[in-house]
Protein backbone atom coordinates (compact mmCIF):
# COMPACT_ATOMS: atom_id res chain seq x y z
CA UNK A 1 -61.88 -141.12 -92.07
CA UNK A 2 -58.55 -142.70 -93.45
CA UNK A 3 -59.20 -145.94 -91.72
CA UNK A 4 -62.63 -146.44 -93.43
CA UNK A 5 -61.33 -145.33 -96.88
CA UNK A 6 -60.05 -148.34 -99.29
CA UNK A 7 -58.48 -146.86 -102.41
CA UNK A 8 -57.87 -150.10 -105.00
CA UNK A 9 -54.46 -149.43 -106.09
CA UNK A 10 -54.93 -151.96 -109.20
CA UNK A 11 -56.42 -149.14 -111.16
CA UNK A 12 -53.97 -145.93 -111.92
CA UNK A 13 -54.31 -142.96 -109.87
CA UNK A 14 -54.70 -139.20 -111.13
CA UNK A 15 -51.69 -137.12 -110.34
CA UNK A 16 -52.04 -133.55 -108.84
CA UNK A 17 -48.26 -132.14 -108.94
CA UNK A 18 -47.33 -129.28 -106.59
CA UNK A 19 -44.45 -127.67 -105.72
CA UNK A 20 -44.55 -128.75 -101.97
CA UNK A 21 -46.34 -130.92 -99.63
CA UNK A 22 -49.26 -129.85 -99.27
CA UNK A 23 -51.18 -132.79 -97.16
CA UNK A 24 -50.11 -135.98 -94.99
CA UNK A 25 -52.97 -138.88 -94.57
CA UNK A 26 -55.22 -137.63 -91.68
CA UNK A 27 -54.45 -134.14 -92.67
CA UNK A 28 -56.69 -131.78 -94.78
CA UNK A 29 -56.35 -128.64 -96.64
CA UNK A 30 -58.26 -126.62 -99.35
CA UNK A 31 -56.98 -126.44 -103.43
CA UNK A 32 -57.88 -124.90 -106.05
CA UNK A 33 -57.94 -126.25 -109.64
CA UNK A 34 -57.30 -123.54 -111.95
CA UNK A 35 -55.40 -125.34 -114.56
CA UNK A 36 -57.20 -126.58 -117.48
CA UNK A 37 -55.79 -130.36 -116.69
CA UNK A 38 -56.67 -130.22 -113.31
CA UNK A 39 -60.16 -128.37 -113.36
CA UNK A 40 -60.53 -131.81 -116.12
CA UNK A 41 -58.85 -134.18 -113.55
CA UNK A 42 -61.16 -132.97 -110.80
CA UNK A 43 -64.36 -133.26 -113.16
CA UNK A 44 -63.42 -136.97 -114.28
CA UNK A 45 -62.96 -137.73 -110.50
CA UNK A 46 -66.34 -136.57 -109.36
CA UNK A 47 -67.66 -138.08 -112.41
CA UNK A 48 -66.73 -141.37 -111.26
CA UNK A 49 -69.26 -141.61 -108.07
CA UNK A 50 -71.72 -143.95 -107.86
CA UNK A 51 -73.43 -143.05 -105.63
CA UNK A 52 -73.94 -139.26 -105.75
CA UNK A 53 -71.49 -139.32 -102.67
CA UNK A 54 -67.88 -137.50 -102.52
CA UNK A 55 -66.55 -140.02 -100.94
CA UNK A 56 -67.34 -142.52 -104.17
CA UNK A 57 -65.10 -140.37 -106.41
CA UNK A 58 -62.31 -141.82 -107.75
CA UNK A 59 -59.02 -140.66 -105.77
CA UNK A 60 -56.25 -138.21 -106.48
CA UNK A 61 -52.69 -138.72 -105.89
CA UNK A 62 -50.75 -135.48 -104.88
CA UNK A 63 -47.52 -135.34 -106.12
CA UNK A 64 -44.44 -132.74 -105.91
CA UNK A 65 -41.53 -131.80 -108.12
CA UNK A 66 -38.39 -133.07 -107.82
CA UNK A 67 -36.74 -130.41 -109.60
CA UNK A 68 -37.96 -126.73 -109.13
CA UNK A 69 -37.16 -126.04 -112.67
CA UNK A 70 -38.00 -127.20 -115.82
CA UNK A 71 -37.97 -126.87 -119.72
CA UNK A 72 -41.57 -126.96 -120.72
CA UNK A 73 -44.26 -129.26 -121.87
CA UNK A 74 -42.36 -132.36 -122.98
CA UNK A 75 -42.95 -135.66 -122.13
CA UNK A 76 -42.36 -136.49 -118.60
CA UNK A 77 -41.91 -133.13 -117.23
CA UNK A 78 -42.09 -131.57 -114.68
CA UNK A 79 -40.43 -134.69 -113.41
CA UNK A 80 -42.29 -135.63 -110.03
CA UNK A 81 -40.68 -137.27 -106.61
CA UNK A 82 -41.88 -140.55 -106.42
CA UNK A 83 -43.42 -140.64 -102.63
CA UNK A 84 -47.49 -139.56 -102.95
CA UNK A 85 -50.15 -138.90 -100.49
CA UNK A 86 -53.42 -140.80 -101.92
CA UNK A 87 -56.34 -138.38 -101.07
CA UNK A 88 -60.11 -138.04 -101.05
CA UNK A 89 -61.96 -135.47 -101.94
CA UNK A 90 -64.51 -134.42 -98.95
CA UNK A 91 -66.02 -131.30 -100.36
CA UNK A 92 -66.41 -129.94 -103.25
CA UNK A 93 -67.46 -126.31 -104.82
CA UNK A 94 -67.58 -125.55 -108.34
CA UNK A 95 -66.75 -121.96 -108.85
CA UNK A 96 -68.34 -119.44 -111.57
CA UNK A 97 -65.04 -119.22 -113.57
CA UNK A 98 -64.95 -122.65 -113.98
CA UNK A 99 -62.67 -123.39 -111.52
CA UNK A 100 -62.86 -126.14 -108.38
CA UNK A 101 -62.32 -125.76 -104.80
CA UNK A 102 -62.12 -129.12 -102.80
CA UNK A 103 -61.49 -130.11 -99.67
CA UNK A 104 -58.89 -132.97 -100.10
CA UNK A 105 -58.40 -135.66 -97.00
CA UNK A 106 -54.99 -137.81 -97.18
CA UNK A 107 -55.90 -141.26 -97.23
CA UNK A 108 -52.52 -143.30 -97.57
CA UNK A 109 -48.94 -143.15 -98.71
CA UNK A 110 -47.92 -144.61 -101.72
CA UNK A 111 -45.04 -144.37 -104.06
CA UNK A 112 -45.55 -144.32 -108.12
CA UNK A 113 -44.18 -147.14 -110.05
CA UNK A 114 -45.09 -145.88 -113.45
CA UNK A 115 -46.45 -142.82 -114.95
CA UNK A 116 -48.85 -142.34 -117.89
CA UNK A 117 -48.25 -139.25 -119.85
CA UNK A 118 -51.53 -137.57 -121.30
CA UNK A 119 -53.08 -139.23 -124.14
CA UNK A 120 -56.28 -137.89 -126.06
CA UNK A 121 -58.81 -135.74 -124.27
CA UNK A 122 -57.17 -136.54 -120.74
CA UNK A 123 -55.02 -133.87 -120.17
CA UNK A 124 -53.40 -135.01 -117.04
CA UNK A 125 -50.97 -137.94 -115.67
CA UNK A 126 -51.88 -140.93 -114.70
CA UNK A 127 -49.74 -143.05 -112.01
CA UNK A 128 -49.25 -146.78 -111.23
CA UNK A 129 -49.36 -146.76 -107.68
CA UNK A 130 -47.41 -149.19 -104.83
CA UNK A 131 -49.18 -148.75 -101.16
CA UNK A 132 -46.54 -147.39 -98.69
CA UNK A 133 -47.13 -148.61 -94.89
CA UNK A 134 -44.80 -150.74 -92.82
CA UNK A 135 -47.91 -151.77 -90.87
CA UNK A 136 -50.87 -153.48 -91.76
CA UNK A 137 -54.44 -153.51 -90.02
CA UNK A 138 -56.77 -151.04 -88.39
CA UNK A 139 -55.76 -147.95 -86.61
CA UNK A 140 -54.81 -148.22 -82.96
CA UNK A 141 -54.00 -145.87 -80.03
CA UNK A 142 -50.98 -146.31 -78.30
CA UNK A 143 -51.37 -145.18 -74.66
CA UNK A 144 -47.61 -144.48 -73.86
CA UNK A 145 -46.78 -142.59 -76.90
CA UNK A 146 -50.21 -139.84 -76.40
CA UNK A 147 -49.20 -140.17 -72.98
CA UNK A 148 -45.52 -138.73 -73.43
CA UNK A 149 -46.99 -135.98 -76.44
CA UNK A 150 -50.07 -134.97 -73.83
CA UNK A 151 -47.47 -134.15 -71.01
CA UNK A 152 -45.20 -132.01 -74.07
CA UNK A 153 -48.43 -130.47 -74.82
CA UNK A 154 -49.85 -129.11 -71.32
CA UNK A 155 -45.82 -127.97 -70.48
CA UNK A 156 -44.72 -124.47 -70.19
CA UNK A 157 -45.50 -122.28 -72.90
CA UNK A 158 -47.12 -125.21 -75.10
CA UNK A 159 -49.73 -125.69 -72.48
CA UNK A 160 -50.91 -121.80 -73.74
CA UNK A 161 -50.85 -122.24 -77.54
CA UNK A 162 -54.25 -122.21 -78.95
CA UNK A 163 -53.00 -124.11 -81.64
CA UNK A 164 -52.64 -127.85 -79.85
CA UNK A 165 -55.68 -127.13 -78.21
CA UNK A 166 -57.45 -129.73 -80.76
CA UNK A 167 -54.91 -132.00 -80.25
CA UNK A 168 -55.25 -131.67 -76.28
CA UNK A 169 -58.65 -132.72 -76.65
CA UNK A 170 -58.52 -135.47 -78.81
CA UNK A 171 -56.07 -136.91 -76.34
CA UNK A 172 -58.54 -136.25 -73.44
CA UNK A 173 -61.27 -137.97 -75.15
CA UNK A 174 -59.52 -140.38 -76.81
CA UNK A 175 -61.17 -139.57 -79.89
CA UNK A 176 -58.36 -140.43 -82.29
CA UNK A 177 -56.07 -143.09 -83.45
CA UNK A 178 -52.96 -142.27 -81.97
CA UNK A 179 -51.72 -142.36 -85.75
CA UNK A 180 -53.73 -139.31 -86.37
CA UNK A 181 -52.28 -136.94 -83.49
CA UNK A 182 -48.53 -138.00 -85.13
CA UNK A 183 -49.55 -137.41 -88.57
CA UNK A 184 -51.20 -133.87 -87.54
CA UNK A 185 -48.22 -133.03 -85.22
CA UNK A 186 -45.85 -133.99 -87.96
CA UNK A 187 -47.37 -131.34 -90.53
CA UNK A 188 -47.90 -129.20 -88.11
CA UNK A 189 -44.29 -129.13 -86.84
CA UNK A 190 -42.12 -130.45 -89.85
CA UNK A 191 -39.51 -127.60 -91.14
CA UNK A 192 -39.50 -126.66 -94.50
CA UNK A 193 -41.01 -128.90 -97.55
CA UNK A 194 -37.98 -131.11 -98.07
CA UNK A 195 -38.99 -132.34 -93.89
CA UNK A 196 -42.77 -132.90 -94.81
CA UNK A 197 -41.53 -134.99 -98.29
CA UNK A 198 -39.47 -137.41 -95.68
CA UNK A 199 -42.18 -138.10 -93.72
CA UNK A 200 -44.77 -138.74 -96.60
CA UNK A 201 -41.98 -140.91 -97.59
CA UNK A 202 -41.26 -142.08 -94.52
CA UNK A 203 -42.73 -145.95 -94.11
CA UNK A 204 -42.68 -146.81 -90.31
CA UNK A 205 -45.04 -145.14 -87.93
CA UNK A 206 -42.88 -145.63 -85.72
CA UNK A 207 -40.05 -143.52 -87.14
CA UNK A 208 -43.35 -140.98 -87.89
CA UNK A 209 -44.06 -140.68 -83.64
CA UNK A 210 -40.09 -140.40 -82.72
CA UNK A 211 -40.03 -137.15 -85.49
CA UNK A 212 -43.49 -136.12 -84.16
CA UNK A 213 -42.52 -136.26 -79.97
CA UNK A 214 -38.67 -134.73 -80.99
CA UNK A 215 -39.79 -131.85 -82.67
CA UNK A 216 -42.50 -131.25 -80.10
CA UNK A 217 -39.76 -131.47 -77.61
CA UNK A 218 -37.73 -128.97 -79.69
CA UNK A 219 -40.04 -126.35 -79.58
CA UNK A 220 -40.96 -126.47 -75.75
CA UNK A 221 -37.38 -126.37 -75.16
CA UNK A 222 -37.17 -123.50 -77.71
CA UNK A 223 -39.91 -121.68 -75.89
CA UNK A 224 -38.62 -122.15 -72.61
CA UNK A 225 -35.68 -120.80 -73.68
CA UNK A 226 -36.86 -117.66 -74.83
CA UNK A 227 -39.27 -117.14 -71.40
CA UNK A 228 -36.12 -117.21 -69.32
CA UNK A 229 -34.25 -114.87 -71.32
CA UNK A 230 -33.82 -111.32 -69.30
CA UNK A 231 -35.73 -108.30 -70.18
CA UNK A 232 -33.42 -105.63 -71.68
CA UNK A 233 -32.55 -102.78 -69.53
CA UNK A 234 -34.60 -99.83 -69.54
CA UNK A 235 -32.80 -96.31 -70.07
CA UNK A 236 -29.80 -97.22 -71.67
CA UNK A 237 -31.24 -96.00 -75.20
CA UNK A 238 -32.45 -99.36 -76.16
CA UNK A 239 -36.02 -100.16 -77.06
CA UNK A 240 -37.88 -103.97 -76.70
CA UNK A 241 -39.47 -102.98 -79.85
């Protein structure tokens, strides 16, 4: 969907601030706004279609902390890291509390240049947002690189987890940009939020695939590892449990 998706970064951005991570373009993952700002934030977005569609809503920009502490509501606090994943919302459902559960798809990297504090009824920030991507065009797939992650995939232990098996079969098909099954294997495989914030910061796909194949790597060898490990001897008053 990313690839079809223009966001027009000469209009400021809603921010949603979380603690961590929480989505990389070409990943997906449920929220819910519970906050009065951001049950407000998600209202003015939908109210921006023009169409009736979800994909007409205005973006969101999801933000983290860069400090896991802070002291209260002053201006410019919680101060926020300045890497962002721009993201669509792709479903929507307005629960009976008043609170909103969406479906948010990461459309593009970007990094915030200036923040608007709220002002009036708008409860949230607003950011000034610079487009992060050290390439320019249309998605692409890359035969060699899906080549060498297919081969990590269907090895040893990996070739068993149920958890690739989407992956597996995008690469069969070759349903996917190539960009996709990096961005998904990154998430997937990146340790820890402060990994995740690199690679939304992170510019150059290429860097992106190198993290995505090495970590892959990691854990086969990891696996293999542990398969080849002896089983403890029985009756010597030692359990497996």
């Amino acid at each position: 969907m990313s690839s079809a998706v223009r966001v027009d970064f000469s209009r400021p951005i809603a921010l949603f601030p979380l603690p961590t991570v929480v989505v990389l373009p070409h990943t997906a993952d449920w929220l819910v706004a519970f906050e009065p700002r951001y049950r407000q934030m998600v209202e003015d977005c939908l109210r921006a279609r023009i169409d009736g569609k979800l994909l007409s809503a205005a973006p969101l920009a999801m933000a983290t902390y860069s400090a896991r502490q802070w002291k209260g509501e002053r201006i410019g606090e919680p101060p926020l890291r300045p890497a962002v994943c721009v993201v669509k919302i792709v479903d929507h459902r307005a629960l009976p509390d008043g609170r909103h559960q969406v479906l948010l798809h990461g459309v593009s990297r970007a990094r915030i240049e200036a923040v608007s504090e709220p002002d009036g009824r708008r409860l949230y920030r607003l950011g000034r947002l610079q487009p992060v991507d050290a390439r320019s065009g249309s998605s692409r797939r890359l035969p060699a690189l899906e080549g060498a992650i297919s081969r990590v995939l269907g090895s040893g232990q990996l070739a068993r987890m149920q958890k690739f098996e989407q992956l597996r079969e995008w690469i069969r098909q070759g349903a996917v940009p190539t960009e996709v099954l990096v961005e998904q294997l990154s998430f997937m495989l990146a340790r820890g939020d402060d990994a995740r914030y690199e690679l939304l910061a992170e510019p150059s796909g290429r860097v992106r695939a190198r993290f995505a194949l090495s970590e892959l790597q990691h854990l086969a060898d990891m696996l293999w590892r542990a398969s080849e490990r002896s089983p403890i001897p029985a009756g010597r008053g030692v359990h497996s449990n």
